[in-house]
C-alpha atoms as a PDB file:
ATOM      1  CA  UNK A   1       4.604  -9.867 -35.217  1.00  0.00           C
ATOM      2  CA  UNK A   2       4.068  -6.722 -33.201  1.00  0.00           C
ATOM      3  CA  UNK A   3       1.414  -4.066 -33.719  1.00  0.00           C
ATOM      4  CA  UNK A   4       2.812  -1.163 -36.180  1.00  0.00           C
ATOM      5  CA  UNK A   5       0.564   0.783 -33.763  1.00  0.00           C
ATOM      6  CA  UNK A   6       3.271   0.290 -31.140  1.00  0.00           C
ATOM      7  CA  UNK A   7       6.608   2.315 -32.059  1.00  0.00           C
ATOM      8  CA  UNK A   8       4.313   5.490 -33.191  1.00  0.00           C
ATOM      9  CA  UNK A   9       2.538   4.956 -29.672  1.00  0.00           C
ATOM     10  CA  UNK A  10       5.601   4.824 -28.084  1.00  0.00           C
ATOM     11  CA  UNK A  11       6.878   7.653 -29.815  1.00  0.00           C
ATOM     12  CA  UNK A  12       4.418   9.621 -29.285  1.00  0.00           C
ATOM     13  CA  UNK A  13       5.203   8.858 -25.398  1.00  0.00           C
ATOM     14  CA  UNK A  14       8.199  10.104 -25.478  1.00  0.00           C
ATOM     15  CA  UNK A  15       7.413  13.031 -27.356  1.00  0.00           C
ATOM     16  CA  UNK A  16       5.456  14.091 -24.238  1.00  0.00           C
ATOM     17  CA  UNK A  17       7.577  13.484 -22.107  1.00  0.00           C
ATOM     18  CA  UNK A  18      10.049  15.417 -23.528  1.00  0.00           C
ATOM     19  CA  UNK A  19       7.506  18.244 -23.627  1.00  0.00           C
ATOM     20  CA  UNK A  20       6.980  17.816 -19.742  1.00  0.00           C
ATOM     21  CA  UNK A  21      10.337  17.755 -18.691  1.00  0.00           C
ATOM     22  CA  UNK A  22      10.629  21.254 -20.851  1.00  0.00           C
ATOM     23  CA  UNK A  23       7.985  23.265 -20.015  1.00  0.00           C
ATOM     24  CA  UNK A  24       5.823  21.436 -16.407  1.00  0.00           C
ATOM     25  CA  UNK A  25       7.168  23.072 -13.524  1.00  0.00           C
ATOM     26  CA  UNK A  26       7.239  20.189 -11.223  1.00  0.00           C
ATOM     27  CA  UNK A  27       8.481  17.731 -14.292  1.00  0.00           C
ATOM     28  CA  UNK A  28      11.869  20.186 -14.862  1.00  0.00           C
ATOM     29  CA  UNK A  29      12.134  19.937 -10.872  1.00  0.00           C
ATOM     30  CA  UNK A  30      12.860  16.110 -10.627  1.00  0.00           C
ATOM     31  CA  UNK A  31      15.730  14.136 -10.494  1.00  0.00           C
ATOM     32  CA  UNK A  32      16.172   9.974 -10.034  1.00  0.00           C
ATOM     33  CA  UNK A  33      16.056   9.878  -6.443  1.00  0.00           C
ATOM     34  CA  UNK A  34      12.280  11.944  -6.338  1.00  0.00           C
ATOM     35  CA  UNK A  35      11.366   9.772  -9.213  1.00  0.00           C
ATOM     36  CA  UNK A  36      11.786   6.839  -7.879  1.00  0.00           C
ATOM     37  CA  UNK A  37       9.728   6.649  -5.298  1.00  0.00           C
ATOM     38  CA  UNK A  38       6.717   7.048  -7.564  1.00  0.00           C
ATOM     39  CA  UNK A  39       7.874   4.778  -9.693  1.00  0.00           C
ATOM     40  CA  UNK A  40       8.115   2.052  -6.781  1.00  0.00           C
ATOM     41  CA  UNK A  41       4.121   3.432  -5.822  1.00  0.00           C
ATOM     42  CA  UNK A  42       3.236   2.539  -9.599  1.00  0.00           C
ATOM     43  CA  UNK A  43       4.986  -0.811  -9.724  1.00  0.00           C
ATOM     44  CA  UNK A  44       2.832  -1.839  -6.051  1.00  0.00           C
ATOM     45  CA  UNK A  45      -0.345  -0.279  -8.169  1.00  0.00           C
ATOM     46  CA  UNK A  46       0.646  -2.735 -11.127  1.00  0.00           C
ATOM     47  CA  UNK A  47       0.763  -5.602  -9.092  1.00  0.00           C
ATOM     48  CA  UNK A  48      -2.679  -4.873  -7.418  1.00  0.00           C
ATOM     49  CA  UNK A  49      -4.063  -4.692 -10.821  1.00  0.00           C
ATOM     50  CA  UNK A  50      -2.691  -8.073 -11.850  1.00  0.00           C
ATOM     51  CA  UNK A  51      -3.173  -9.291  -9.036  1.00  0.00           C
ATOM     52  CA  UNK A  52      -7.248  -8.298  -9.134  1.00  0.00           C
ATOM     53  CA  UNK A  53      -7.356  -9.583 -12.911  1.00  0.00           C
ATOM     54  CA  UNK A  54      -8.400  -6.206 -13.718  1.00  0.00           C
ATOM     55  CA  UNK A  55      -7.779  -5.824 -17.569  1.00  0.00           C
ATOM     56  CA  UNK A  56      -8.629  -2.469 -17.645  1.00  0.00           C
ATOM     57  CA  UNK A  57      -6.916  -1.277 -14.569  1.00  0.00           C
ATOM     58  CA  UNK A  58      -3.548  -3.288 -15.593  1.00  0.00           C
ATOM     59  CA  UNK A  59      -3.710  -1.112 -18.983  1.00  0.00           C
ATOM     60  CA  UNK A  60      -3.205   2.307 -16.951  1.00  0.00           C
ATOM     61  CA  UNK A  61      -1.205   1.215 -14.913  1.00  0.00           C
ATOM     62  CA  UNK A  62       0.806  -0.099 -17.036  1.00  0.00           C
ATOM     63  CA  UNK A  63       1.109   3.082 -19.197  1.00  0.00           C
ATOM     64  CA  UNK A  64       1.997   4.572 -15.718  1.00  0.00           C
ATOM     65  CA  UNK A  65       5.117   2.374 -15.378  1.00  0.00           C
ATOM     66  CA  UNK A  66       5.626   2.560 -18.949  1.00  0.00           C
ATOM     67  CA  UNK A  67       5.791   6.847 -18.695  1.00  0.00           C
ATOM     68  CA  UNK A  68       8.277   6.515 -15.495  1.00  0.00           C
ATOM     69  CA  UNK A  69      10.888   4.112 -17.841  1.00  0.00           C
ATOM     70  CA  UNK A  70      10.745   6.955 -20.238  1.00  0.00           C
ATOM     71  CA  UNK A  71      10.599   9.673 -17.619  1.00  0.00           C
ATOM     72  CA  UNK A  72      14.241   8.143 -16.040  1.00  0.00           C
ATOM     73  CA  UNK A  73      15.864   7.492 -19.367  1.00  0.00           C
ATOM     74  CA  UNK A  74      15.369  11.183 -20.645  1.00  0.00           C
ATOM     75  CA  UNK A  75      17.079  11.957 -17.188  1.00  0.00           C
ATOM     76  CA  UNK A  76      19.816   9.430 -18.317  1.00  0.00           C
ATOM     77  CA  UNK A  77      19.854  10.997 -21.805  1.00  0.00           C
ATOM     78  CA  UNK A  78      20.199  14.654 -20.144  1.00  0.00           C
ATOM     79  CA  UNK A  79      23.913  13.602 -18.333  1.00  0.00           C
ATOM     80  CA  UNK A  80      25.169  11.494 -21.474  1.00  0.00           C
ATOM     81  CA  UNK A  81      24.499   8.515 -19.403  1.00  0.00           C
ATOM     82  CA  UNK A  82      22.464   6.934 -22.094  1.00  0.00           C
ATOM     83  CA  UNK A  83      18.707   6.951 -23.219  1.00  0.00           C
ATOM     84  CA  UNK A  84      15.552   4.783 -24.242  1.00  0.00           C
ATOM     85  CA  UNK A  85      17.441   3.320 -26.980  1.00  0.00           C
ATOM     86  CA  UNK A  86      20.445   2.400 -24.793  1.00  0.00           C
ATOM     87  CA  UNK A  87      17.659   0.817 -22.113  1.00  0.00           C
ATOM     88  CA  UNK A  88      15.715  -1.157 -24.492  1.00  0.00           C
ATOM     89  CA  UNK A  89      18.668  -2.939 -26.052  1.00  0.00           C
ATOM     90  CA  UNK A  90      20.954  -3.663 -22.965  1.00  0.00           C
ATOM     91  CA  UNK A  91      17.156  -4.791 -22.250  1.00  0.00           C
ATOM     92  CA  UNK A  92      17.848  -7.401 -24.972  1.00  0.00           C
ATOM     93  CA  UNK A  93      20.824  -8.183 -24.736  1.00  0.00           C
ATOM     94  CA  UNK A  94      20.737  -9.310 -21.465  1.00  0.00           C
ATOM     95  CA  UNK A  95      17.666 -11.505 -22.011  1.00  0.00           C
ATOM     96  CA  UNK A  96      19.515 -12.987 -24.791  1.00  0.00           C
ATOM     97  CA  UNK A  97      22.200 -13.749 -22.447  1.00  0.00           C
ATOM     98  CA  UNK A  98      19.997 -15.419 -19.521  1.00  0.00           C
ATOM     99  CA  UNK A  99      18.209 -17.187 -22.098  1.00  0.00           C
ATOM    100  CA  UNK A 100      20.642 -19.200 -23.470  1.00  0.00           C
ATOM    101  CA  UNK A 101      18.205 -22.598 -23.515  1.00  0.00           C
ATOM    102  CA  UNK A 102      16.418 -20.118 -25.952  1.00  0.00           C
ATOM    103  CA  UNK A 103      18.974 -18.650 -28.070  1.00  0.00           C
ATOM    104  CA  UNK A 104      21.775 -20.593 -27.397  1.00  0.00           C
ATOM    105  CA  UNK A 105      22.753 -24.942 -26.993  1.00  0.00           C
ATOM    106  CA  UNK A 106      21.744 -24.803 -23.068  1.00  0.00           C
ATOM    107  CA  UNK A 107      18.881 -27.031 -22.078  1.00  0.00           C
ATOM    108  CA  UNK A 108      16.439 -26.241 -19.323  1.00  0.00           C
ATOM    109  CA  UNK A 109      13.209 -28.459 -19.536  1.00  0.00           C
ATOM    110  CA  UNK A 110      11.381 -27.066 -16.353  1.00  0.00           C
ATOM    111  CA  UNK A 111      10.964 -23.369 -15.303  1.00  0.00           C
ATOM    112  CA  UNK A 112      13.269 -24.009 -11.375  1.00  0.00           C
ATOM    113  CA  UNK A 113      16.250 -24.971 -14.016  1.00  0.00           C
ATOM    114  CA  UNK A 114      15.639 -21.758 -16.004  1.00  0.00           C
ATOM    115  CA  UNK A 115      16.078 -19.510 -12.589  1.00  0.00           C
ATOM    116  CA  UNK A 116      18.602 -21.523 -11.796  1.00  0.00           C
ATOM    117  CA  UNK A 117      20.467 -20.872 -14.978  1.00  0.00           C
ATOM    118  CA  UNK A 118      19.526 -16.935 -15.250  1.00  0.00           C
ATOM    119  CA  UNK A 119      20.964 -16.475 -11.278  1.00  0.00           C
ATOM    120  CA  UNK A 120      24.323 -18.532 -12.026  1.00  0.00           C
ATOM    121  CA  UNK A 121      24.826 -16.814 -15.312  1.00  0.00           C
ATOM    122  CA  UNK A 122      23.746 -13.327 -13.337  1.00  0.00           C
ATOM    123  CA  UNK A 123      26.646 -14.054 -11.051  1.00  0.00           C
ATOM    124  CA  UNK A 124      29.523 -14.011 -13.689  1.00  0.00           C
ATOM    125  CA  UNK A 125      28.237 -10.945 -15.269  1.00  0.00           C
ATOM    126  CA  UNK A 126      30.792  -7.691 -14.575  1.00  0.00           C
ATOM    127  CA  UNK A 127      30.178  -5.399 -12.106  1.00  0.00           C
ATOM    128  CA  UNK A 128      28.085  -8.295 -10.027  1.00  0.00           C
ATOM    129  CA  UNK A 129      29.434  -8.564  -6.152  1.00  0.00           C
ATOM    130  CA  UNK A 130      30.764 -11.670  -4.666  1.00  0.00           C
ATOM    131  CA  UNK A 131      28.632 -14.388  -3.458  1.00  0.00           C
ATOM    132  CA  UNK A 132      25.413 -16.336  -3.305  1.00  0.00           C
ATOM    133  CA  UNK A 133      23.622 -13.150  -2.147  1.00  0.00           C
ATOM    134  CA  UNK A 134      25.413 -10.691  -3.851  1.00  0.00           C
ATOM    135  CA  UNK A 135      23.480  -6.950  -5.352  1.00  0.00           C
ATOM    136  CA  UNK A 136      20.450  -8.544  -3.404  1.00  0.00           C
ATOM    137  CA  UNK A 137      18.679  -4.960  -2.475  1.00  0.00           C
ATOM    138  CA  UNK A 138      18.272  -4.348   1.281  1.00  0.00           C
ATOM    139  CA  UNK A 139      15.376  -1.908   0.997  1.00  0.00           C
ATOM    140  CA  UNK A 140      12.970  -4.701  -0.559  1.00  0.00           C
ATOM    141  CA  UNK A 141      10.084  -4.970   1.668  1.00  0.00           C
ATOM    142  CA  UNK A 142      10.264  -7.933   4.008  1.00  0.00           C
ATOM    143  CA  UNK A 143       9.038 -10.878   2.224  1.00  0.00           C
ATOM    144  CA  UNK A 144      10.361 -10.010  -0.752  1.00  0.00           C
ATOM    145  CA  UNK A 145      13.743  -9.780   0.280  1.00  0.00           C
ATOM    146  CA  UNK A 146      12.851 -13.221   2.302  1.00  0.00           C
ATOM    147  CA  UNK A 147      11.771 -15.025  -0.728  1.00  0.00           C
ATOM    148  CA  UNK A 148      14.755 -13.297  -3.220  1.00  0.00           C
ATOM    149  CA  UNK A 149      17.381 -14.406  -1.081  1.00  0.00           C
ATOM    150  CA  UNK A 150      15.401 -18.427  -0.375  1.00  0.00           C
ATOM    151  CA  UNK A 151      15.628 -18.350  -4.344  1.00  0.00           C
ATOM    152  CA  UNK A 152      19.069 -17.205  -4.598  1.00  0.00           C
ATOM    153  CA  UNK A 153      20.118 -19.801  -1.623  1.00  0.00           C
ATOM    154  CA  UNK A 154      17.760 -22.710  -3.976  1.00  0.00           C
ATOM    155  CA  UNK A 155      19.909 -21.760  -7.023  1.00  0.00           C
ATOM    156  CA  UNK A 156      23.148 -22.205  -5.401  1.00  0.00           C
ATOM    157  CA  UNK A 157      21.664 -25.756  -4.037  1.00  0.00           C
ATOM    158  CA  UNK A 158      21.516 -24.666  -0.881  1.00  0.00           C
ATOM    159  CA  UNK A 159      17.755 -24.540  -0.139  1.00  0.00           C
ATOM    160  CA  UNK A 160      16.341 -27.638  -2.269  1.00  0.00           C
ATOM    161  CA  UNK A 161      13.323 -28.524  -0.463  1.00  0.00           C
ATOM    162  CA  UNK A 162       9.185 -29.231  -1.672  1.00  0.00           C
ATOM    163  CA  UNK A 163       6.040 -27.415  -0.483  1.00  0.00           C
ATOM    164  CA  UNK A 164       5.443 -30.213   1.988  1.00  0.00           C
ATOM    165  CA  UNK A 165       8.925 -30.056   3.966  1.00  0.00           C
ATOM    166  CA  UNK A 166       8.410 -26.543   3.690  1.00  0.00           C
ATOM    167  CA  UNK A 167       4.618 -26.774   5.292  1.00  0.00           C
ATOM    168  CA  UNK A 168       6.534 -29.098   7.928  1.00  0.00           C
ATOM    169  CA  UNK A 169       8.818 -26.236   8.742  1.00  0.00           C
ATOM    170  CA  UNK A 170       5.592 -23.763   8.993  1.00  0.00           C
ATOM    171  CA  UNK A 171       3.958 -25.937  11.340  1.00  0.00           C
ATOM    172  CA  UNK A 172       7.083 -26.201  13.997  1.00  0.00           C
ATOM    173  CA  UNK A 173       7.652 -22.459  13.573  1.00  0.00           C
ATOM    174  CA  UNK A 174       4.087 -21.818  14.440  1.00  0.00           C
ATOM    175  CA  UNK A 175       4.191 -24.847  17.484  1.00  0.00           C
ATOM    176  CA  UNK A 176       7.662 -23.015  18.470  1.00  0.00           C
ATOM    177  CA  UNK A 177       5.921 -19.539  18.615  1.00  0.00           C
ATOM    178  CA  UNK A 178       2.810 -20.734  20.521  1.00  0.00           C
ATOM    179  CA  UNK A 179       4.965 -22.394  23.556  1.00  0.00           C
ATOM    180  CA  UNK A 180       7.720 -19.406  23.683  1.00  0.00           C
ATOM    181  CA  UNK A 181       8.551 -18.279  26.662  1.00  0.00           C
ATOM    182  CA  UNK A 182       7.536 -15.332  28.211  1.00  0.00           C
ATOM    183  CA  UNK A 183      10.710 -13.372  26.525  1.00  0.00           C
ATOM    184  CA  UNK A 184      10.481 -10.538  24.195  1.00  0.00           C
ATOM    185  CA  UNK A 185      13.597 -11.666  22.438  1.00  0.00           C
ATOM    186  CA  UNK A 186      12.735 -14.742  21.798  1.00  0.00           C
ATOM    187  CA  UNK A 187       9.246 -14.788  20.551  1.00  0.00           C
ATOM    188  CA  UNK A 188      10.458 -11.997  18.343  1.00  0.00           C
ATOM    189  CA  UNK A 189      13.239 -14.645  16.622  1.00  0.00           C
ATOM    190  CA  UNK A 190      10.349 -16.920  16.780  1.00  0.00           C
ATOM    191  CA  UNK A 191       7.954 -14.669  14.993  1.00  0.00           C
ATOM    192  CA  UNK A 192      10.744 -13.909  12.540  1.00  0.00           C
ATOM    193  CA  UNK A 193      11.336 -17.778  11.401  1.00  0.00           C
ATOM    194  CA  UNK A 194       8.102 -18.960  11.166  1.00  0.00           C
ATOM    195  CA  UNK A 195       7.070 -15.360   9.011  1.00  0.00           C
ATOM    196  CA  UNK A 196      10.770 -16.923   6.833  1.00  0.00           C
ATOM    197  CA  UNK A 197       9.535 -19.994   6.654  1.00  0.00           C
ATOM    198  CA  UNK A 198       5.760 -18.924   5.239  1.00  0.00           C
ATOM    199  CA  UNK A 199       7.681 -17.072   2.381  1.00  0.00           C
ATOM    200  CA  UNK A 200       9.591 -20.305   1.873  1.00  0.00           C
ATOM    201  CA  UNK A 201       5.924 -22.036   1.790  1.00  0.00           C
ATOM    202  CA  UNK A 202       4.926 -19.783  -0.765  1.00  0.00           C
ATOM    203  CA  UNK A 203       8.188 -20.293  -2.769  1.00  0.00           C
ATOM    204  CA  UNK A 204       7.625 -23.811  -2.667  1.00  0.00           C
ATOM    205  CA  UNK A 205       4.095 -23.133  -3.950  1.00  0.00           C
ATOM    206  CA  UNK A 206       5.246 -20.412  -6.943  1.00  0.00           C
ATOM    207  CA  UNK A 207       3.060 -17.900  -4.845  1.00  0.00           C
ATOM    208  CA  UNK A 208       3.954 -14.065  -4.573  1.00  0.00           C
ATOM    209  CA  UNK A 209       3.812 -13.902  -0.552  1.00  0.00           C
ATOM    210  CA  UNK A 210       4.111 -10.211  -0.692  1.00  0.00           C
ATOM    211  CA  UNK A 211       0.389 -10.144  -2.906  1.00  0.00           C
ATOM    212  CA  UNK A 212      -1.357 -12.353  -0.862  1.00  0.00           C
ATOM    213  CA  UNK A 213      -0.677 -10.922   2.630  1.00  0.00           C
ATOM    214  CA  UNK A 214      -2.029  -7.585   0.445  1.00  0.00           C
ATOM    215  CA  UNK A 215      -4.926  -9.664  -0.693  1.00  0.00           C
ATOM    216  CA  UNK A 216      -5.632 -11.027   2.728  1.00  0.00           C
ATOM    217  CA  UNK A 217      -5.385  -7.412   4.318  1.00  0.00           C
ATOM    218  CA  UNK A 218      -8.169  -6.355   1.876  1.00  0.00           C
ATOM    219  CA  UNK A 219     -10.199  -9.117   2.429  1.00  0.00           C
ATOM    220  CA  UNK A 220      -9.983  -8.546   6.875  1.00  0.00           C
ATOM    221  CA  UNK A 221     -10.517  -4.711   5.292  1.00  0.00           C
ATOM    222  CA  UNK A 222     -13.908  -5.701   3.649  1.00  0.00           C
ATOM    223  CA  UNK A 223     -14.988  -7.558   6.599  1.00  0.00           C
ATOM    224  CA  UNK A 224     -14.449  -4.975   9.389  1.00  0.00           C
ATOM    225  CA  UNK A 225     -16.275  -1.914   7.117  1.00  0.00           C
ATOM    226  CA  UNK A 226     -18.987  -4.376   6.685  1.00  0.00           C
ATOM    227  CA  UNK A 227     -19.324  -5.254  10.859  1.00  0.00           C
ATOM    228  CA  UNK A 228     -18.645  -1.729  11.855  1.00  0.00           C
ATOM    229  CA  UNK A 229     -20.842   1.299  10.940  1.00  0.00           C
END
């Protein structure tokens, strides 16, 4: 059972938020499209947390993504659009759909046959485009988009391969790359398959490829302030 701390917590949320939207200059100023892009900074701040194990530094940021859901639903809630309420159960609703081995007579024993079940059910859903790929954002960072649309392509059948074919593909990517021809072009396609096929490694792997090039970066970070004064 939940906390009967959490709706008065939550309300209490939203009761400031309210208050900021009314009467912080800068709050009354915003709309979704300068929201957002602090809302995308928060989520990458999340994901360092987690990704650090940092309980204390997951809780705020959490409550920062938690205050930017409220933040765009009372903008929602301003045009008639909707509001928290409206989020939280289309929220549930649409779990309970995509979780039919759950709440319905669908059977999924292992977690690639649950994704594969929530993207084929995704695609009948209204308003969804045509296709394997379809409402796949362009503006995800690189290896997100790489490894959203090898998942998409795995669900469909199209990309059913293990970490060790996968490894395989890494290694003759790399080989590839390090006897390219002198040829921009070229090395650049090269560079751009065997980066592919190190998401699809990671896929294989149920790594996020997106946190561990950040975790790598920090770790060449740490090593350069340490050599250099």
């Amino acid at each position: 059972m939940s906390s009967p701390d959490i709706p008065a917590a939550v309300a209490r949320l939203d009761e400031l938020t309210r208050r900021l939207r009314a009467e912080c200059p800068w709050d009354r100023e915003q709309d979704e499209r300068t929201i957002v892009p602090h809302t995308v900074e928060e989520a990458y701040e999340l994901a360092d947390a987690a990704n650090a194990g940092d309980d204390a530094k997951l809780l705020d940021e959490l409550g920062d993504v938690l205050f930017q859901v409220h933040f765009l639903a009372l903008l929602l809630e301003e045009r008639g659009a909707g509001d928290l309420a409206a989020v939280a159960e289309h929220c549930r609703q649409k779990l309970i759909r995509r979780h039919p081995h759950v709440f319905g007579e669908a059977e999924a024993e292992t977690a690639g046959e649950v994704l594969r079940n929530w993207d084929a059910i995704k695609r009948e859903e209204p308003g969804r485009g045509n296709g394997v790929f379809a409402d796949v954002p362009e503006n995800l960072p690189a290896l997100l988009l790489a490894r959203k649309v090898q998942r998409r392509a795995a669900s469909a059948g199209a990309l059913d391969i293990g970490a060790e074919e996968a490894l395989q593909d890494l290694r003759a990517c790399v080989e590839a790359l390090a006897h390219a021809p002198d040829d921009r072009d070229a090395r650049f396609g090269m560079l751009g398959a065997a980066l592919f096929a190190a998401v699809h490694v990671a896929r294989t792997l149920r790594l996020d490829p997106e946190l561990a090039l950040r975790e790598a970066t920090q770790r060449f970070r740490e090593v350069v302030e340490g050599e250099v004064p």
